[in-house]
Protein backbone atom coordinates (compact mmCIF):
# COMPACT_ATOMS: atom_id res chain seq x y z
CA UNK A 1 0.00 0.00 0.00
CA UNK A 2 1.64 3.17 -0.72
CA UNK A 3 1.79 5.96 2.03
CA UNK A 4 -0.20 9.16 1.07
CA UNK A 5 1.70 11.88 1.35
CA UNK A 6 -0.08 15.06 3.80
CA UNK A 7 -1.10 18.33 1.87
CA UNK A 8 1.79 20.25 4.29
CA UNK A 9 4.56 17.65 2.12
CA UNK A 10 2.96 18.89 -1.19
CA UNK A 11 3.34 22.53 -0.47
CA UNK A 12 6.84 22.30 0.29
CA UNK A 13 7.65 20.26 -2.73
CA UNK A 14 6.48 23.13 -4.76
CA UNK A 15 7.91 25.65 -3.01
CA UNK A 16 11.23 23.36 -3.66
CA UNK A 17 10.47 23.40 -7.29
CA UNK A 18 10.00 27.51 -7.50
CA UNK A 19 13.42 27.60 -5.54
CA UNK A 20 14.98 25.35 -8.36
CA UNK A 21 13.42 27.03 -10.98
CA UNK A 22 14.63 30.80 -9.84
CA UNK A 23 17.95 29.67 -8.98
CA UNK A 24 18.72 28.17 -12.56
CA UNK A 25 17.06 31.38 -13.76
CA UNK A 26 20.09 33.17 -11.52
CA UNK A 27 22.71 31.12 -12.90
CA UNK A 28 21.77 31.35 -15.80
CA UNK A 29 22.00 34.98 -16.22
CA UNK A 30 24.50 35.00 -14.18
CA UNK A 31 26.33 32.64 -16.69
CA UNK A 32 25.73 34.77 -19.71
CA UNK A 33 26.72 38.07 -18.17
CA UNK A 34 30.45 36.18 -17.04
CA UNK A 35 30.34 35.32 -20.71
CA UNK A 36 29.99 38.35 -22.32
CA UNK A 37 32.48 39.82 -20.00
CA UNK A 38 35.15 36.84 -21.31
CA UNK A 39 34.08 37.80 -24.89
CA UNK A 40 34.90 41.17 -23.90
CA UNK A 41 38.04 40.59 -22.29
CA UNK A 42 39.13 38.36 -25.78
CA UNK A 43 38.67 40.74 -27.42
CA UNK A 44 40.51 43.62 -25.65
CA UNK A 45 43.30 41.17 -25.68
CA UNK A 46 43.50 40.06 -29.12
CA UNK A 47 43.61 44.05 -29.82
CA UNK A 48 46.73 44.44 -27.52
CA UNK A 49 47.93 41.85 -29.51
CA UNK A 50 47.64 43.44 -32.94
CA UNK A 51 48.96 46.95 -31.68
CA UNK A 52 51.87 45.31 -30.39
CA UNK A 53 52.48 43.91 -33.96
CA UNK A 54 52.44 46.76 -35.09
CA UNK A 55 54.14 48.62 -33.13
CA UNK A 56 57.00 46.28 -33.55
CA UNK A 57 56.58 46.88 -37.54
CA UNK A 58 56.04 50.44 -37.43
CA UNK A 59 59.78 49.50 -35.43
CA UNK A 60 61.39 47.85 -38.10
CA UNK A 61 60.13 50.22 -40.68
CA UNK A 62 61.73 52.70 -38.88
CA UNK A 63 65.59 50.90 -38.74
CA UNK A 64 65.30 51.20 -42.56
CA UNK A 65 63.72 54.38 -43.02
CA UNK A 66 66.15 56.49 -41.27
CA UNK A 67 64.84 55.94 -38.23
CA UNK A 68 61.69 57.62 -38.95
CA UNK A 69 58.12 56.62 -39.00
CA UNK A 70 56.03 56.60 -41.96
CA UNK A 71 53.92 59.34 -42.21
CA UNK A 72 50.21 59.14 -41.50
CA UNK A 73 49.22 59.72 -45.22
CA UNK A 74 51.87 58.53 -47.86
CA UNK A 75 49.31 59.55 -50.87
CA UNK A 76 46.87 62.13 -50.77
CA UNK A 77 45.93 61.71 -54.17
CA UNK A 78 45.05 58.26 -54.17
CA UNK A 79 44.93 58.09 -50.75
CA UNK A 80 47.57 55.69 -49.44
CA UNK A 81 48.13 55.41 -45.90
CA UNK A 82 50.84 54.31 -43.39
CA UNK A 83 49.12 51.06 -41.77
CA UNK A 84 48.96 49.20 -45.18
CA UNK A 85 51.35 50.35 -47.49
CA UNK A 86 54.25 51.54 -45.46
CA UNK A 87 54.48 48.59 -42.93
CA UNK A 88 52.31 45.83 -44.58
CA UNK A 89 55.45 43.26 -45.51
CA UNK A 90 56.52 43.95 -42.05
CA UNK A 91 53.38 43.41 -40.52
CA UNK A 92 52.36 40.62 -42.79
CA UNK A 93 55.27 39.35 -44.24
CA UNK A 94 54.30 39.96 -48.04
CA UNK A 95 54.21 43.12 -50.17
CA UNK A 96 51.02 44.86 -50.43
CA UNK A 97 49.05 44.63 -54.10
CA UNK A 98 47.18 46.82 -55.80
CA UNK A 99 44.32 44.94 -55.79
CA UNK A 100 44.14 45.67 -51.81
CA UNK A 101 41.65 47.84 -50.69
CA UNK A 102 41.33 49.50 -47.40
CA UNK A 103 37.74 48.68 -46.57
CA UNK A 104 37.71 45.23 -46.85
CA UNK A 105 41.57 43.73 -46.73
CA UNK A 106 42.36 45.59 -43.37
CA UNK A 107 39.34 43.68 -41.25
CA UNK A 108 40.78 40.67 -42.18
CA UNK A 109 44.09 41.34 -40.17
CA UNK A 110 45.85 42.53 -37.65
CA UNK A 111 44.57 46.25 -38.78
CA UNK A 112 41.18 45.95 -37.69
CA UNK A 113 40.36 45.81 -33.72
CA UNK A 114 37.82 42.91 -33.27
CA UNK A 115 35.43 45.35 -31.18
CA UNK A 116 35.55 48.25 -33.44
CA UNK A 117 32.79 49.73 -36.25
CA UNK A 118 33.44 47.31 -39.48
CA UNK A 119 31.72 49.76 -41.81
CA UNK A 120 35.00 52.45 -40.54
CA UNK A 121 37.61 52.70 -42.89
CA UNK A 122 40.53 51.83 -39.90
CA UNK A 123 40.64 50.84 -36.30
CA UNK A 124 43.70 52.36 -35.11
CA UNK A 125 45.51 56.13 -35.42
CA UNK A 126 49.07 56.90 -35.66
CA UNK A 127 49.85 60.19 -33.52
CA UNK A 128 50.34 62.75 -35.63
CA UNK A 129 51.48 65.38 -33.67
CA UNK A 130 54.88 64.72 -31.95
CA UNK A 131 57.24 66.26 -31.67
CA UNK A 132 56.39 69.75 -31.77
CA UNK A 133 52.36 69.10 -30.94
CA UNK A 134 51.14 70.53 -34.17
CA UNK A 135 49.11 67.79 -36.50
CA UNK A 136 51.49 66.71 -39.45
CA UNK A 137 49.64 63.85 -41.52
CA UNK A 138 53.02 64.16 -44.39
CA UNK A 139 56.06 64.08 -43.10
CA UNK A 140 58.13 61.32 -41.43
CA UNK A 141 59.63 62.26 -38.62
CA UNK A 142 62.13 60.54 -36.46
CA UNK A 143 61.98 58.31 -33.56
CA UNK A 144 65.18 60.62 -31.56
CA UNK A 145 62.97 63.52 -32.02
CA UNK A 146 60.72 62.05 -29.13
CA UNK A 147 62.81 62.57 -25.72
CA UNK A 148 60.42 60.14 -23.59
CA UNK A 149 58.95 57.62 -25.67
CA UNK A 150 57.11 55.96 -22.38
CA UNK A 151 55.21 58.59 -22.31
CA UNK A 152 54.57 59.18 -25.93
CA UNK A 153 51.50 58.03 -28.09
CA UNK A 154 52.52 55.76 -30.79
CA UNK A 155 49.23 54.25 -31.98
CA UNK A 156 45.29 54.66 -30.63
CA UNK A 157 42.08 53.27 -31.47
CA UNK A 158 40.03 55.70 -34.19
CA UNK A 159 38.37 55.50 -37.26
CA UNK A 160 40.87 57.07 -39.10
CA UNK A 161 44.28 56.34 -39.73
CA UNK A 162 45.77 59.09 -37.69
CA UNK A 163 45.03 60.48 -34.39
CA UNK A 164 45.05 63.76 -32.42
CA UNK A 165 43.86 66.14 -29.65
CA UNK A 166 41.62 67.83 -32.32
CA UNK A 167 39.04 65.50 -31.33
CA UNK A 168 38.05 66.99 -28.00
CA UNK A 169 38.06 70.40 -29.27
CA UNK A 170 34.96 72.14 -30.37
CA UNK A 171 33.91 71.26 -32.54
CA UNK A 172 35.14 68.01 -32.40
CA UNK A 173 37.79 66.37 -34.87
CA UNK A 174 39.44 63.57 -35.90
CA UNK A 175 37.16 60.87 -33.94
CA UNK A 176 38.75 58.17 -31.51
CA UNK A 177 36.52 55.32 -30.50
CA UNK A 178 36.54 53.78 -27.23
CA UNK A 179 35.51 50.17 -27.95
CA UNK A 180 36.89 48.19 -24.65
CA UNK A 181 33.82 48.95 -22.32
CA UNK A 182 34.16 52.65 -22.43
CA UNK A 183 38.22 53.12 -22.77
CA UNK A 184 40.66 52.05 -25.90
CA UNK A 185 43.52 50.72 -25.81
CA UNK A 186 47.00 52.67 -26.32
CA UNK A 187 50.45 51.52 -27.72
CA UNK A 188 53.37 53.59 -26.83
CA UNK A 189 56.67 54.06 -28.18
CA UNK A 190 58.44 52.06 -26.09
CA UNK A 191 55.97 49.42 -27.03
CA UNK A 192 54.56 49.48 -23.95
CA UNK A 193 50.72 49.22 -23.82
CA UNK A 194 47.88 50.89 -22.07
CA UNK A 195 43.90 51.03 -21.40
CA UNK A 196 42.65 54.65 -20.52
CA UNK A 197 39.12 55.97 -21.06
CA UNK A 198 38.39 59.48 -22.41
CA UNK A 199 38.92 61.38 -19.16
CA UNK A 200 42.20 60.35 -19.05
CA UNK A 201 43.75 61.34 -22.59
CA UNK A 202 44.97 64.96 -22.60
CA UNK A 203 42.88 67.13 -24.78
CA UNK A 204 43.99 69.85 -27.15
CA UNK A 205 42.29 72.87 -28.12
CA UNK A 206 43.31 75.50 -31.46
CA UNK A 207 46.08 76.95 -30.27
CA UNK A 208 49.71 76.35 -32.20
CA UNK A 209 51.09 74.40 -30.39
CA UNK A 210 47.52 72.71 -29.82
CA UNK A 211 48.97 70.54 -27.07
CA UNK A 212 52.23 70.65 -25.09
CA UNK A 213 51.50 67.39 -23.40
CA UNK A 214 54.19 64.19 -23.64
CA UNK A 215 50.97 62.25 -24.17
CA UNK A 216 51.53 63.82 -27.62
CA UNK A 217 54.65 65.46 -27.89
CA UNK A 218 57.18 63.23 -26.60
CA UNK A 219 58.43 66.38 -24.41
């Protein structure tokens, strides 16, 4: 014969089974939140990774350049820019074609941040205004000219291929993006790598000089 069980032993069974059922809602959510945050965190790595890269090309361009970097923009007719053609066999190991194109080869490699805007024409920004803190998008300029590189901005996170102060001037200029959960990630020229969100990258304003800060300058 098979015991009945009392209407008291019911209740708490159910009760059991809401408890069960809220707590693998919890961990659940709980689950997907820690994942996003490890997608996240991927991510923001696997950009480190590709500004080192290039950082260490930019590098080597510059032991047979002179010791200069390339400028920002190699060919403002046709529009040729450092990231691919000055320092793509050093980067990639193979001469760029002409058959490249900047809008589609570049999110294919280490160019193009995995967080950043696909439809952008470029993820990261060379500095263009050491050593004297005045934008120069044509002209090489040497690696001596910067007296601290630690604290110096070598490459940034934009949608442009160069990068500047002008952007937190009014109104604003060449736009930086801030992918990473609010911040972006910063390569200087000691190689040397950093996170920092917005409140912590110097602005410049319209002045000549338009900033005086090492951030930019070197000095």
């Amino acid at each position: 014969m098979t015991p009945r069980r009392e209407q008291g032993e019911q209740a708490v069974t159910l009760l059991e089974l809401l408890v069960s059922v809220v707590t693998v809602a919890i961990l659940l959510a709980v689950s997907f939140s820690a994942g996003k945050g490890v997608f996240a965190a991927g991510q923001a790595a696997r950009c480190r990774s590709n500004m080192r890269q290039i950082g260490m090309a930019l590098s080597s361009y510059a032991l047979e350049n002179r010791d200069c970097y390339p400028p920002a923009v190699l060919d403002s007719v046709n529009w040729k820019y450092w990231d691919m053609d000055a320092i793509w066999q050093y980067a990639m190991g193979t001469s760029p074609t002409a058959q490249m194109n900047y809008y589609t080869n570049y999110k294919t490699f280490i160019f193009c941040c995995p967080s950043s805007d696909k439809s952008r024409s470029a993820s990261y920004g060379i500095n263009v205004m050491f050593p004297a803190g005045v934008k120069n998008y044509y002209e090489p300029r040497k690696r001596a000219a910067v007296a601290n590189p630690a604290f110096c901005l070598l490459l940034g996170e934009g949608v442009n291929h160069a990068i500047d102060s002008w952007w937190a001037s009014s109104p604003p200029g060449q736009p930086v993006s801030f992918p990473h959960g609010g911040a972006m990630n910063l390569l200087f020229m000691d190689l040397h790598m950093e996170t920092r969100k917005p409140s912590e990258i110097p602005k410049g304003g319209w002045s000549s000089p338009e900033s005086t800060d090492p951030f930019w300058t070197g000095h």
